[in-house]
PDB file of N, CA and C in Angstrom:
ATOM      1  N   UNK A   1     -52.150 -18.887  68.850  1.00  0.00           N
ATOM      2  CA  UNK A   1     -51.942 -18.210  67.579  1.00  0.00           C
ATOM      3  C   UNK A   1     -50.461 -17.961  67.339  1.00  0.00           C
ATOM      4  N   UNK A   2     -49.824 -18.274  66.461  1.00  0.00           N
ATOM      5  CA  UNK A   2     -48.872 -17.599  65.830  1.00  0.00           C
ATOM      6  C   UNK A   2     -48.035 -16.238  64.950  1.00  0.00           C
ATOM      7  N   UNK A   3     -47.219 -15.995  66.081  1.00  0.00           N
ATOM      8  CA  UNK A   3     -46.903 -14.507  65.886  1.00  0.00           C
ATOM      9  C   UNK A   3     -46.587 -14.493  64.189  1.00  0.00           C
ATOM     10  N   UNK A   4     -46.798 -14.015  63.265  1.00  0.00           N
ATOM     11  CA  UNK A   4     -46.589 -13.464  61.913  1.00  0.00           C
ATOM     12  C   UNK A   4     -45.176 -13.185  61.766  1.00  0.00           C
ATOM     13  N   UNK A   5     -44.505 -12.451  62.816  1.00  0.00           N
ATOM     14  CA  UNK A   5     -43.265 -12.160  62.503  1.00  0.00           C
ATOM     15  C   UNK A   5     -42.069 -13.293  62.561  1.00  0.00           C
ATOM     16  N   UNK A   6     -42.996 -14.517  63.065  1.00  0.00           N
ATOM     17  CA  UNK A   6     -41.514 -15.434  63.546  1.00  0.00           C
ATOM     18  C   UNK A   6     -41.702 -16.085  61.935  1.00  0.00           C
ATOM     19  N   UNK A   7     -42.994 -16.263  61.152  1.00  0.00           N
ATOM     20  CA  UNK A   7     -42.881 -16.976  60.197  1.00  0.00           C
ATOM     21  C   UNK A   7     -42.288 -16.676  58.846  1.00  0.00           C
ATOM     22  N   UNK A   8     -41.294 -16.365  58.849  1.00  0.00           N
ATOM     23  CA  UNK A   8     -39.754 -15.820  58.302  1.00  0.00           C
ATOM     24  C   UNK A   8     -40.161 -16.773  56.670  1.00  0.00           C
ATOM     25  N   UNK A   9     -40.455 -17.740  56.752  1.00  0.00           N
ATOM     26  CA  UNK A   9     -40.645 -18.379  54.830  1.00  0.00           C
ATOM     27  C   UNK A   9     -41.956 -17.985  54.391  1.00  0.00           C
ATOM     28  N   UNK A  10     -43.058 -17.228  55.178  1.00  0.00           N
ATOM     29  CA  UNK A  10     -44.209 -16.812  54.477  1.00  0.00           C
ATOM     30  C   UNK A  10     -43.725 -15.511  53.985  1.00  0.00           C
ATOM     31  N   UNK A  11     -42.983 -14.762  54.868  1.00  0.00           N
ATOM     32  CA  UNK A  11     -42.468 -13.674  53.953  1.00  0.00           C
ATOM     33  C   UNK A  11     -42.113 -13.700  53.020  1.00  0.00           C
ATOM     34  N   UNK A  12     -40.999 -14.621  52.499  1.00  0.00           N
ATOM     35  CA  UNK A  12     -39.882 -15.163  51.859  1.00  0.00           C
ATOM     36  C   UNK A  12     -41.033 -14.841  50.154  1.00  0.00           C
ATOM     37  N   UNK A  13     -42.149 -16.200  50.770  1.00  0.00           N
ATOM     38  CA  UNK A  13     -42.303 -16.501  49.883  1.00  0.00           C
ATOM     39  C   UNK A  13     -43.396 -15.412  48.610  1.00  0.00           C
ATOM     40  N   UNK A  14     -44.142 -14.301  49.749  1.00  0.00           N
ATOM     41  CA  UNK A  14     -44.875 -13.131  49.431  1.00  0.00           C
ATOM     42  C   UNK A  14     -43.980 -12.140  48.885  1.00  0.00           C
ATOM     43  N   UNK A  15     -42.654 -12.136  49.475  1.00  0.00           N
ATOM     44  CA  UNK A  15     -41.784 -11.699  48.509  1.00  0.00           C
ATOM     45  C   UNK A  15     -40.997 -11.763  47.541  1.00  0.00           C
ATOM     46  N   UNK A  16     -41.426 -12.783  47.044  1.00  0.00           N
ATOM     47  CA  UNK A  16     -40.909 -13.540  45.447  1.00  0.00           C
ATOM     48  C   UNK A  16     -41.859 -13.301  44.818  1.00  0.00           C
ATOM     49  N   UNK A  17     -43.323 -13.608  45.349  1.00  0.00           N
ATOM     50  CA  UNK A  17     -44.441 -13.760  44.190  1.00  0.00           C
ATOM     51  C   UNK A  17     -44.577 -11.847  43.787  1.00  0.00           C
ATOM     52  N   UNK A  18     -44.552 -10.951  44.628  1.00  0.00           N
ATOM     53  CA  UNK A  18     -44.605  -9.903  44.567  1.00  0.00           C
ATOM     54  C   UNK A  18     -43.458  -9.539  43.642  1.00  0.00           C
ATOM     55  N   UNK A  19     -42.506  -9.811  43.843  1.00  0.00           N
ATOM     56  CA  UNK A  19     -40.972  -9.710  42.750  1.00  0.00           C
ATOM     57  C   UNK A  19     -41.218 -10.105  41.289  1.00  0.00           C
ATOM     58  N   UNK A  20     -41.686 -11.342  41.441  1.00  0.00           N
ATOM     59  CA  UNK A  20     -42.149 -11.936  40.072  1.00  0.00           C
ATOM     60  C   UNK A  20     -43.285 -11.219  39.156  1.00  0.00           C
ATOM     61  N   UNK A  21     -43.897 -10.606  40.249  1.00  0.00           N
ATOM     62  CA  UNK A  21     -45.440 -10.239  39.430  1.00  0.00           C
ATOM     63  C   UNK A  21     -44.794  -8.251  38.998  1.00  0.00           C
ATOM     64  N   UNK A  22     -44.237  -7.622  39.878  1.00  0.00           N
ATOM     65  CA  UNK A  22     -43.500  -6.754  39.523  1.00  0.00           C
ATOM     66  C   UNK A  22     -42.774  -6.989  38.230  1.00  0.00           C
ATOM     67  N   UNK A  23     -41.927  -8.010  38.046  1.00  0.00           N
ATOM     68  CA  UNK A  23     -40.676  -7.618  36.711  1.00  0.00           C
ATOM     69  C   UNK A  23     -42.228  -8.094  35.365  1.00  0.00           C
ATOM     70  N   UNK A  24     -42.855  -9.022  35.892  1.00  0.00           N
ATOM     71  CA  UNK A  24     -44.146  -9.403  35.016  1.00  0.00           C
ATOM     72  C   UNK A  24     -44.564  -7.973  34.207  1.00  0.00           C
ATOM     73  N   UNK A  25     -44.985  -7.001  35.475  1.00  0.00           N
ATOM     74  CA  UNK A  25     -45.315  -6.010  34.740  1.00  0.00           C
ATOM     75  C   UNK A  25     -45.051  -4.900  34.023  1.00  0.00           C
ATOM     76  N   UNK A  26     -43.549  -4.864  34.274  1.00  0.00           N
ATOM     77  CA  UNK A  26     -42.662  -3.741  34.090  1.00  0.00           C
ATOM     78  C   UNK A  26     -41.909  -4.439  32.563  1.00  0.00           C
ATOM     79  N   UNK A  27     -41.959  -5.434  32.689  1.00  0.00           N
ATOM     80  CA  UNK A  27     -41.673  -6.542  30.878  1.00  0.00           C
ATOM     81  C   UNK A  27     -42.600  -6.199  29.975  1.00  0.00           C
ATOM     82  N   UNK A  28     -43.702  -6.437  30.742  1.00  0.00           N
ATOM     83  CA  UNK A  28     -44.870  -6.055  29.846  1.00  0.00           C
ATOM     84  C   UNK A  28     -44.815  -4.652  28.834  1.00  0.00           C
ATOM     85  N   UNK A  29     -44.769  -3.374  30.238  1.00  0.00           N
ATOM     86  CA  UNK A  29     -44.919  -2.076  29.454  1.00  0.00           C
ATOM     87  C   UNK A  29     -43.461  -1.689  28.616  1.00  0.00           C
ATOM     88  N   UNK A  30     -42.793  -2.191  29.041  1.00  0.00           N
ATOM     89  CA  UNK A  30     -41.306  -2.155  28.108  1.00  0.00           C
ATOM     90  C   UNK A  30     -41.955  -2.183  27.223  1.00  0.00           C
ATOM     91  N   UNK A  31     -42.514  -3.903  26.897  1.00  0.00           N
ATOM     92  CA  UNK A  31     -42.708  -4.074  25.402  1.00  0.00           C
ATOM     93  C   UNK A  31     -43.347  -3.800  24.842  1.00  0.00           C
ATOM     94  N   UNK A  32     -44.550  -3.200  25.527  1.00  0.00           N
ATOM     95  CA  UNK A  32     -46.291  -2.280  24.635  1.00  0.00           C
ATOM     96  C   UNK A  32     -44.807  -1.321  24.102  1.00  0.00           C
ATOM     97  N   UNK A  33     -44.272  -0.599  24.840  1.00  0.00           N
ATOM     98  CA  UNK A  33     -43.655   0.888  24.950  1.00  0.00           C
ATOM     99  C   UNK A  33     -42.874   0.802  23.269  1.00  0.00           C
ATOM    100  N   UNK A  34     -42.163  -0.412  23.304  1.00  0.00           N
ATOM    101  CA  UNK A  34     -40.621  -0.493  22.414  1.00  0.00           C
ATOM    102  C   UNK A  34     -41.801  -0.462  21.180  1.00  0.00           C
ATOM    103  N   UNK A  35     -42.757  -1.586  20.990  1.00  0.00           N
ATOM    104  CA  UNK A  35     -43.697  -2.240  19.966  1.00  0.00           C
ATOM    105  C   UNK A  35     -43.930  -0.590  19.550  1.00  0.00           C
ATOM    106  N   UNK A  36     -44.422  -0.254  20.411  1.00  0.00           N
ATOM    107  CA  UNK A  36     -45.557   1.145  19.883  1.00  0.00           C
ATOM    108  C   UNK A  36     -44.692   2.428  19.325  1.00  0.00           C
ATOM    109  N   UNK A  37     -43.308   2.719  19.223  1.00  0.00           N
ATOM    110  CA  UNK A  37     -42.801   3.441  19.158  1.00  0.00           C
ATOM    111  C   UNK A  37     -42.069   2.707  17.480  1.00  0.00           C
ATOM    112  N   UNK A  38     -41.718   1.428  17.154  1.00  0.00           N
ATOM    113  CA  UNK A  38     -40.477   1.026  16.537  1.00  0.00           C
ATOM    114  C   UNK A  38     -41.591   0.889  15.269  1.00  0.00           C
ATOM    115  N   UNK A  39     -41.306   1.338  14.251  1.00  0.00           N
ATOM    116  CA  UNK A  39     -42.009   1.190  12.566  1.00  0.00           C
ATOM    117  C   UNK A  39     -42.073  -0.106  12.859  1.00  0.00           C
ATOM    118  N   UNK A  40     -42.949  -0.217  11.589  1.00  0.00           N
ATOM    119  CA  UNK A  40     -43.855  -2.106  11.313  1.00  0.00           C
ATOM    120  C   UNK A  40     -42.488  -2.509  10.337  1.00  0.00           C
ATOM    121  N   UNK A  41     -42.236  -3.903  10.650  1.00  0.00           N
ATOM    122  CA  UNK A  41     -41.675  -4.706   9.714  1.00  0.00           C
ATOM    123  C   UNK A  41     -42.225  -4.990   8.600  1.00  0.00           C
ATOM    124  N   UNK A  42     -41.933  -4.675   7.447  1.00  0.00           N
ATOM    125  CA  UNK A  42     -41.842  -5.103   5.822  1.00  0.00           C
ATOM    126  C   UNK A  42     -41.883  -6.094   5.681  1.00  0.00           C
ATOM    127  N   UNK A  43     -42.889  -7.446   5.566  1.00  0.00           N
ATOM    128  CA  UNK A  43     -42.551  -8.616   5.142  1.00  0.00           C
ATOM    129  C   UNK A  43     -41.686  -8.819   3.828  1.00  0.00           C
ATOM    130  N   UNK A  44     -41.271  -9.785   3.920  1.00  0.00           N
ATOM    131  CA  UNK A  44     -40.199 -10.465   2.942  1.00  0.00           C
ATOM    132  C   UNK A  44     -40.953 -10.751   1.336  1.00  0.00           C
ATOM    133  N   UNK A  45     -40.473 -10.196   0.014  1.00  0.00           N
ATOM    134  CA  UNK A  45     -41.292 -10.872  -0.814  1.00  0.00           C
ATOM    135  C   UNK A  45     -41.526 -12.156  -1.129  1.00  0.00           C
ATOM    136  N   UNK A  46     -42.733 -12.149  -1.689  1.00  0.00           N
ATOM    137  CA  UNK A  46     -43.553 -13.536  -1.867  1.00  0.00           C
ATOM    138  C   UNK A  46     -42.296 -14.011  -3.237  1.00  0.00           C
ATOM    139  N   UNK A  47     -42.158 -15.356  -3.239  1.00  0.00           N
ATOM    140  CA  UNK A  47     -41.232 -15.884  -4.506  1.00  0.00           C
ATOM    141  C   UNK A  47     -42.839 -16.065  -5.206  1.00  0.00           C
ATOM    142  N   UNK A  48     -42.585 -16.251  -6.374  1.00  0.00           N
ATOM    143  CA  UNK A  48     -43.479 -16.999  -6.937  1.00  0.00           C
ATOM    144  C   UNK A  48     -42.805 -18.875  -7.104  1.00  0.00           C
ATOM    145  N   UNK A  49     -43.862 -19.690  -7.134  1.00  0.00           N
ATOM    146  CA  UNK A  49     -43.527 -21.049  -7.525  1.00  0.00           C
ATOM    147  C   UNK A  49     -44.251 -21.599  -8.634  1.00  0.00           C
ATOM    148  N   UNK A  50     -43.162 -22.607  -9.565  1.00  0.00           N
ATOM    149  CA  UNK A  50     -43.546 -23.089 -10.433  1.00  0.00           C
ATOM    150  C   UNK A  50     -44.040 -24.502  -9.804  1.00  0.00           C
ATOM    151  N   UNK A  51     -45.972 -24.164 -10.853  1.00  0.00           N
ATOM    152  CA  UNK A  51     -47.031 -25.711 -10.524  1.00  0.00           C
ATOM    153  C   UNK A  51     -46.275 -26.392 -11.864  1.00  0.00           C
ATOM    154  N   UNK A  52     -46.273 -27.982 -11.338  1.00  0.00           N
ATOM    155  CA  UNK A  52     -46.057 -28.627 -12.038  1.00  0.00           C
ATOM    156  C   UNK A  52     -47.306 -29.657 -12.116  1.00  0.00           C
ATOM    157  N   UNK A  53     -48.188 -29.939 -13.530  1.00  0.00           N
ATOM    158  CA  UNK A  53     -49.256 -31.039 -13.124  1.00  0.00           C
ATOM    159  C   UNK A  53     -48.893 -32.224 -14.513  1.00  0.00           C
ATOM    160  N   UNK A  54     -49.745 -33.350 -13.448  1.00  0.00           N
ATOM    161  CA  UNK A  54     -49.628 -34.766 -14.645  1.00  0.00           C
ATOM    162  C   UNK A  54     -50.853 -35.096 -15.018  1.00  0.00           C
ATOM    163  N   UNK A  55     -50.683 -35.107 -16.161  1.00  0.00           N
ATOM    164  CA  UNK A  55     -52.492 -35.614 -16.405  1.00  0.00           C
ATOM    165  C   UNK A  55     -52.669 -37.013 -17.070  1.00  0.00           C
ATOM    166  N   UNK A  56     -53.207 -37.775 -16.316  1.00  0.00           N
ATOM    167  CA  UNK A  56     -52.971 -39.203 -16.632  1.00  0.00           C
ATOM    168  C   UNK A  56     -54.795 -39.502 -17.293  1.00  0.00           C
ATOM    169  N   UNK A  57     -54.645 -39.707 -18.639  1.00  0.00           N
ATOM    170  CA  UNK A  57     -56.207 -40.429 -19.216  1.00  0.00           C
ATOM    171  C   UNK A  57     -56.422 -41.660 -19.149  1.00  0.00           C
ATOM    172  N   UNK A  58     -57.772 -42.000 -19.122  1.00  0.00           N
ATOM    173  CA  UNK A  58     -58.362 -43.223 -18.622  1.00  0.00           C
ATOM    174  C   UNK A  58     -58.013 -44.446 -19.621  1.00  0.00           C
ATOM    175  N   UNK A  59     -57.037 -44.216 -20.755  1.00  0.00           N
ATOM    176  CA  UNK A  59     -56.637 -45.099 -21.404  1.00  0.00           C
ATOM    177  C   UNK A  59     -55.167 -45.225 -21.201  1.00  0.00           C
ATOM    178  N   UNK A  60     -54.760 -44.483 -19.816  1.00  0.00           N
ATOM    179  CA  UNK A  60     -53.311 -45.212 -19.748  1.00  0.00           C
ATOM    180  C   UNK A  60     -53.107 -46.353 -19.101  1.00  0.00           C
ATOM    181  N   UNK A  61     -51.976 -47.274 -19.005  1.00  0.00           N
ATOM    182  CA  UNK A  61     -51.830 -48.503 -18.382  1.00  0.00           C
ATOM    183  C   UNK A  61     -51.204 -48.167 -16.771  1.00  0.00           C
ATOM    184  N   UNK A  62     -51.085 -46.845 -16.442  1.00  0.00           N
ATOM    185  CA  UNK A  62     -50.879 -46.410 -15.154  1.00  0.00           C
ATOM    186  C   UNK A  62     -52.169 -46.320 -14.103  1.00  0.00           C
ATOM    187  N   UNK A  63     -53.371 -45.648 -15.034  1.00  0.00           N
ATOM    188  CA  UNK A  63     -54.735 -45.154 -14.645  1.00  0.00           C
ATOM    189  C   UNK A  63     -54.985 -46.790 -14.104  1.00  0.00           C
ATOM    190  N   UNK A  64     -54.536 -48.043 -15.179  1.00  0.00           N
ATOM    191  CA  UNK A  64     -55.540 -49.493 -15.167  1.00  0.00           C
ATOM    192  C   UNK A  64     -54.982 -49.532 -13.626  1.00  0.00           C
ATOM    193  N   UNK A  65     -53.661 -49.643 -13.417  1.00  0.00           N
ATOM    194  CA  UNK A  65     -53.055 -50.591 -12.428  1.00  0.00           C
ATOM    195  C   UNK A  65     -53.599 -50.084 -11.218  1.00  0.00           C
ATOM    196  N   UNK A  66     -53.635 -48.553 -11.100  1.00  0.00           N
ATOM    197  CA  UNK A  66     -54.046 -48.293  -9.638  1.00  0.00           C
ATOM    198  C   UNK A  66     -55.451 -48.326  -9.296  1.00  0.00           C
ATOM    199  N   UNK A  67     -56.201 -48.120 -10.485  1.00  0.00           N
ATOM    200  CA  UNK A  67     -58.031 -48.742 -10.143  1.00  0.00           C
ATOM    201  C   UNK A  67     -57.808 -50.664 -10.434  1.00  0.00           C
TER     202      UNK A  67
END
C-alpha cells in the first residue's frame, strides 16, 4: 500500500479542485448579493419603424414574369 503522504500531486490536485469550487461559490453569492440589492434596469425605448409595402396586381408584367 501506499503511504498518502508521499503522494504530493494527489494533494496538489484536491487542492485546486477545492480552490476552484470555493471562488465558484463565493462568485456566485457576490452576484445573487450585488443583483439583489442594485434597482432593475430601465430598458431602452422602443423606436417605432416605418412598414413599407408593394402591392403588385395580377395584371402587372412583373406578377407574369415570376409565375
Amino acid at each position: 500500500m501506499s503511504n498518502w503522504t508521499s503522494l504530493w500531486y494527489v494533494w496538489l490536485i484536491l487542492l485546486t479542485v477545492f480552490t476552484l469550487l470555493l471562488c465558484g461559490i463565493t462568485a456566485s453569492c457576490i452576484k445573487f448579493c450585488c443583483r439583489k440589492k442594485r434597482p432593475p434596469v430601465q430598458p431602452f425605448p422602443r423606436h417605432p419603424y416605418d412598414l413599407s409595402g408593394v402591392a403588385i396586381d395580377s395584371d402587372s408584367t412583373a406578377h407574369s414574369t415570376v409565375t
